[in-house]
C-alpha atoms as a PDB file:
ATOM      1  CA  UNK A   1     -13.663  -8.129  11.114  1.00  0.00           C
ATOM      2  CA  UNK A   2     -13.469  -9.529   7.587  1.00  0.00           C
ATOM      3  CA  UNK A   3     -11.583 -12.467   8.619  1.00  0.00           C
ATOM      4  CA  UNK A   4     -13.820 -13.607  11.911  1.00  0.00           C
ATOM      5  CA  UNK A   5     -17.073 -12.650   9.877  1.00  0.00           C
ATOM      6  CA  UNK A   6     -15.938 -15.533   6.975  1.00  0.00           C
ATOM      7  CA  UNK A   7     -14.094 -18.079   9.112  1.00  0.00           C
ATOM      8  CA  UNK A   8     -17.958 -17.404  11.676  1.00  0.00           C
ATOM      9  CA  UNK A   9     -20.167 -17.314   8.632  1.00  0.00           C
ATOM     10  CA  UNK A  10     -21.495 -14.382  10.568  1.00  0.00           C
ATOM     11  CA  UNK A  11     -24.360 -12.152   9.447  1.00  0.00           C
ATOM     12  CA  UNK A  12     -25.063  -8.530   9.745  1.00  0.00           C
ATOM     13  CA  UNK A  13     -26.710  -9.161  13.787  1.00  0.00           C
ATOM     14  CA  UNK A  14     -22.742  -9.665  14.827  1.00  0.00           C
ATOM     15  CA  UNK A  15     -22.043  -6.591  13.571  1.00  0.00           C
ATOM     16  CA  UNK A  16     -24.680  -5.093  15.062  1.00  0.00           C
ATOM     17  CA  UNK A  17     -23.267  -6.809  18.689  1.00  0.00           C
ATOM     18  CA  UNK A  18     -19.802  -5.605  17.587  1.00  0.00           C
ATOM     19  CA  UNK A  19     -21.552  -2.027  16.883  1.00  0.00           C
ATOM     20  CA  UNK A  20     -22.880  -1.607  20.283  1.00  0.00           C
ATOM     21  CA  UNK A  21     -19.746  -3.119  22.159  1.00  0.00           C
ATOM     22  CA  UNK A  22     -17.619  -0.321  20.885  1.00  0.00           C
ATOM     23  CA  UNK A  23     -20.073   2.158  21.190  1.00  0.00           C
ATOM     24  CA  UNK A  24     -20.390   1.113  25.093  1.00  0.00           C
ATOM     25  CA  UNK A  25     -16.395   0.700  25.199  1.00  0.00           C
ATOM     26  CA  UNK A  26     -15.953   4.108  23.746  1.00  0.00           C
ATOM     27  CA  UNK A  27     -18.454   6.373  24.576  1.00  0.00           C
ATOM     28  CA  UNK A  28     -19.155   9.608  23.406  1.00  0.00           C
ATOM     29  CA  UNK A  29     -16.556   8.494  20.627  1.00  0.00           C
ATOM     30  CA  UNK A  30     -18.230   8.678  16.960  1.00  0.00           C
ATOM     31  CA  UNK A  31     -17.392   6.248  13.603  1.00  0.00           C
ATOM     32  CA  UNK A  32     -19.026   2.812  15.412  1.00  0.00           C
ATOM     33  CA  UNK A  33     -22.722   2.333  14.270  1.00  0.00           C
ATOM     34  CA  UNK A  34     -23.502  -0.498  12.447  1.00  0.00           C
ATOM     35  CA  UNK A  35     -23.265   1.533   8.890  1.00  0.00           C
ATOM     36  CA  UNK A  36     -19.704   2.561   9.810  1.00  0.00           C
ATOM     37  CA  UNK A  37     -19.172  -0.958  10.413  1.00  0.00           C
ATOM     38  CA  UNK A  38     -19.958  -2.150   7.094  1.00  0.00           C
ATOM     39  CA  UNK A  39     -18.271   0.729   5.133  1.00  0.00           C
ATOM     40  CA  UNK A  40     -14.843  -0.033   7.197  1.00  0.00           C
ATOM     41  CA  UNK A  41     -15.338  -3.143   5.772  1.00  0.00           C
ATOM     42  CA  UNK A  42     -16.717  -2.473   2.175  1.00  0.00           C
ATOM     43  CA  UNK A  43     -12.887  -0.040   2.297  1.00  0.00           C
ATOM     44  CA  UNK A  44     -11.316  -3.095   3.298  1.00  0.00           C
ATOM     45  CA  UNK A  45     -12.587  -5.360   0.889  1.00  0.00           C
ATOM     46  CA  UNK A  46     -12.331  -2.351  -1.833  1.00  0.00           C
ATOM     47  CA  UNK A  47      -8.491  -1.176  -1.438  1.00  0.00           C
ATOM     48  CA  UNK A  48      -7.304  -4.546   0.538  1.00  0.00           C
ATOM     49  CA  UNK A  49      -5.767  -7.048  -2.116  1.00  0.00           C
ATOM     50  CA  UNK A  50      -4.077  -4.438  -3.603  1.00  0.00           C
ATOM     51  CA  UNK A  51      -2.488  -2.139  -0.623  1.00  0.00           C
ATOM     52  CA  UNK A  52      -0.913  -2.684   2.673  1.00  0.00           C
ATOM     53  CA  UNK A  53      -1.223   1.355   3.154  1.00  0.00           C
ATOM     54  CA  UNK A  54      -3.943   3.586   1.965  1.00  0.00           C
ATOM     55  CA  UNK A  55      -3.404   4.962  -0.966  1.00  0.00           C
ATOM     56  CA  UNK A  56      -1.948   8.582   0.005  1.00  0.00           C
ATOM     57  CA  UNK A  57      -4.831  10.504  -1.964  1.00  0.00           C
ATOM     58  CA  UNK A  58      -7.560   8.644  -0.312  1.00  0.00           C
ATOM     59  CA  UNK A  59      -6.278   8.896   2.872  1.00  0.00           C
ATOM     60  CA  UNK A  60      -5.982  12.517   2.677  1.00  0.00           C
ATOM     61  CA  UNK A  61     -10.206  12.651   2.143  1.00  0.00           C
ATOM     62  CA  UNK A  62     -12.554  13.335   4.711  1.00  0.00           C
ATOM     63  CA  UNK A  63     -14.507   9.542   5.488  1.00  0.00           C
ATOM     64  CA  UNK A  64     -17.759  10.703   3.357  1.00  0.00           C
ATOM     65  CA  UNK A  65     -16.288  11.334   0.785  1.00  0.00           C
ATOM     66  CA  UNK A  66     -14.043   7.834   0.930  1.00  0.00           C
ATOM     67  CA  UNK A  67     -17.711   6.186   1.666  1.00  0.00           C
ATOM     68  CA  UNK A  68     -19.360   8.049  -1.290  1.00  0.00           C
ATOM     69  CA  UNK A  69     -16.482   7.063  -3.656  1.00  0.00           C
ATOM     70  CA  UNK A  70     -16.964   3.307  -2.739  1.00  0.00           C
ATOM     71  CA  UNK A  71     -20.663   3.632  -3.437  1.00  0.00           C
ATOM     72  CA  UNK A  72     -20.558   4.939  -6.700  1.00  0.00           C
ATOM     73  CA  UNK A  73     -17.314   3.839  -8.326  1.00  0.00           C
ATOM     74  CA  UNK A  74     -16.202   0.333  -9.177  1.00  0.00           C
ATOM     75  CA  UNK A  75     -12.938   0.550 -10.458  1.00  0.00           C
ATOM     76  CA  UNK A  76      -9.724   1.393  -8.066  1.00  0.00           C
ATOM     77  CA  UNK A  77      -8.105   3.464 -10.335  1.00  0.00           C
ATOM     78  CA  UNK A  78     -10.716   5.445 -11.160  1.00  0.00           C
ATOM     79  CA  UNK A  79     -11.468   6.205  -7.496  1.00  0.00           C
ATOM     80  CA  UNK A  80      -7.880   6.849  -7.094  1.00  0.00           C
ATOM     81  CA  UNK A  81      -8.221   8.957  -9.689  1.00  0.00           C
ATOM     82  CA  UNK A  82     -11.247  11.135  -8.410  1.00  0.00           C
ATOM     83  CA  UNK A  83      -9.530  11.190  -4.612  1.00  0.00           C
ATOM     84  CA  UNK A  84      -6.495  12.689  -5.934  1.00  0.00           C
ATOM     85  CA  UNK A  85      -8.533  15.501  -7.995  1.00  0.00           C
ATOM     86  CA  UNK A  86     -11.056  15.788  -4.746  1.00  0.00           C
ATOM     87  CA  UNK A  87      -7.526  16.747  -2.831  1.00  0.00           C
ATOM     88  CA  UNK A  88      -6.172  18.806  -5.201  1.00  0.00           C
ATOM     89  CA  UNK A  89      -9.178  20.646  -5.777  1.00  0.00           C
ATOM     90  CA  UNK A  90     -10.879  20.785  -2.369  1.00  0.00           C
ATOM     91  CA  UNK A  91     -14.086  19.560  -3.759  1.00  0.00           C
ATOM     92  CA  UNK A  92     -16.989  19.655  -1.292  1.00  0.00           C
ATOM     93  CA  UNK A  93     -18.736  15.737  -1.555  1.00  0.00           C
ATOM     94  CA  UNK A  94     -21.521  17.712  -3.649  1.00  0.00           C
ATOM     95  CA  UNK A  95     -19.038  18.521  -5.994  1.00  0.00           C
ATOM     96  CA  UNK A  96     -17.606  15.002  -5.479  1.00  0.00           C
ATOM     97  CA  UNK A  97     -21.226  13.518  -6.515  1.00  0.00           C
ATOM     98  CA  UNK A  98     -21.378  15.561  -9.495  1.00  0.00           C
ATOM     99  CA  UNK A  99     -18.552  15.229 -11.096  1.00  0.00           C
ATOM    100  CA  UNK A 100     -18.689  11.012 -10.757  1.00  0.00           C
ATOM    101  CA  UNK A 101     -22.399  11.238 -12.231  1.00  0.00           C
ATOM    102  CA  UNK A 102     -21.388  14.025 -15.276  1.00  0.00           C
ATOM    103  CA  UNK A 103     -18.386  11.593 -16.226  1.00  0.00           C
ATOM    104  CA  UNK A 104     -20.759   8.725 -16.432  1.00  0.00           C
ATOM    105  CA  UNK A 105     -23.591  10.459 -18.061  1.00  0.00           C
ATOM    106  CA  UNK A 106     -20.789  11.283 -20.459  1.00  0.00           C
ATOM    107  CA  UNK A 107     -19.624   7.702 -20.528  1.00  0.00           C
ATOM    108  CA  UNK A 108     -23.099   6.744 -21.512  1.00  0.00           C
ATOM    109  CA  UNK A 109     -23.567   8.945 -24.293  1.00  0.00           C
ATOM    110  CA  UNK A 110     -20.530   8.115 -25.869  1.00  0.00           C
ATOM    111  CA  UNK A 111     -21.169   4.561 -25.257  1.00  0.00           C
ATOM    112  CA  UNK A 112     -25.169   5.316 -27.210  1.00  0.00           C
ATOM    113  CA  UNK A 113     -22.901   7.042 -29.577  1.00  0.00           C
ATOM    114  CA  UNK A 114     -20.824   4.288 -31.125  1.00  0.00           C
ATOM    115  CA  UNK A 115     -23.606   1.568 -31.133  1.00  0.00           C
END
């Protein structure tokens, strides 16, 4: 998808068609709405340059909890570091949530800190 949708220069209303074509090829199957879509390819883009394979931690998480670690980390390491302690752990995507926005909240204090 990430390959057609550059060499195409196509926008958001492909995916939309591409959306609906596997939700009519594959009924009653979930994963294919046009969010899913994007978030298949936002993991893509994410985790792609750097691994043929998923990493094993990540791929052990359920898909929220992949989609809510792409939304609110940047780095790879540091979501490969969260997915690993998410496994271990069995945190619940609440938990997930607040444990990413204590670490930063503690990142930006210590950051406020030093200046």
């Amino acid at each position: 998808m990430d390959a057609w949708q550059r060499e195409r220069a196509w926008g958001s209303a492909v995916v939309e068609q591409m959306a609906q074509d596997l939700q009519a090829s594959y009924p009653g199957m979930k994963g294919f709405s046009r969010s899913s879509l994007f978030a298949m390819r936002q993991f893509y883009a994410f985790f792609g340059s750097q691994f043929e394979v998923v990493p094993q931690a990540v791929g052990q998480l359920p898909w929220g909890h992949v989609r809510t670690l792409l939304a609110k980390v940047k780095s790879v390491d540091l979501v490969l570091l969260y997915a690993q302690v998410c496994a271990e752990h069995g945190w619940s995507r609440t938990v997930q949530e607040i444990e990413i926005e204590l670490a930063a909240l503690i990142h930006n204090d210590e950051s406020n800190q030093n200046e």
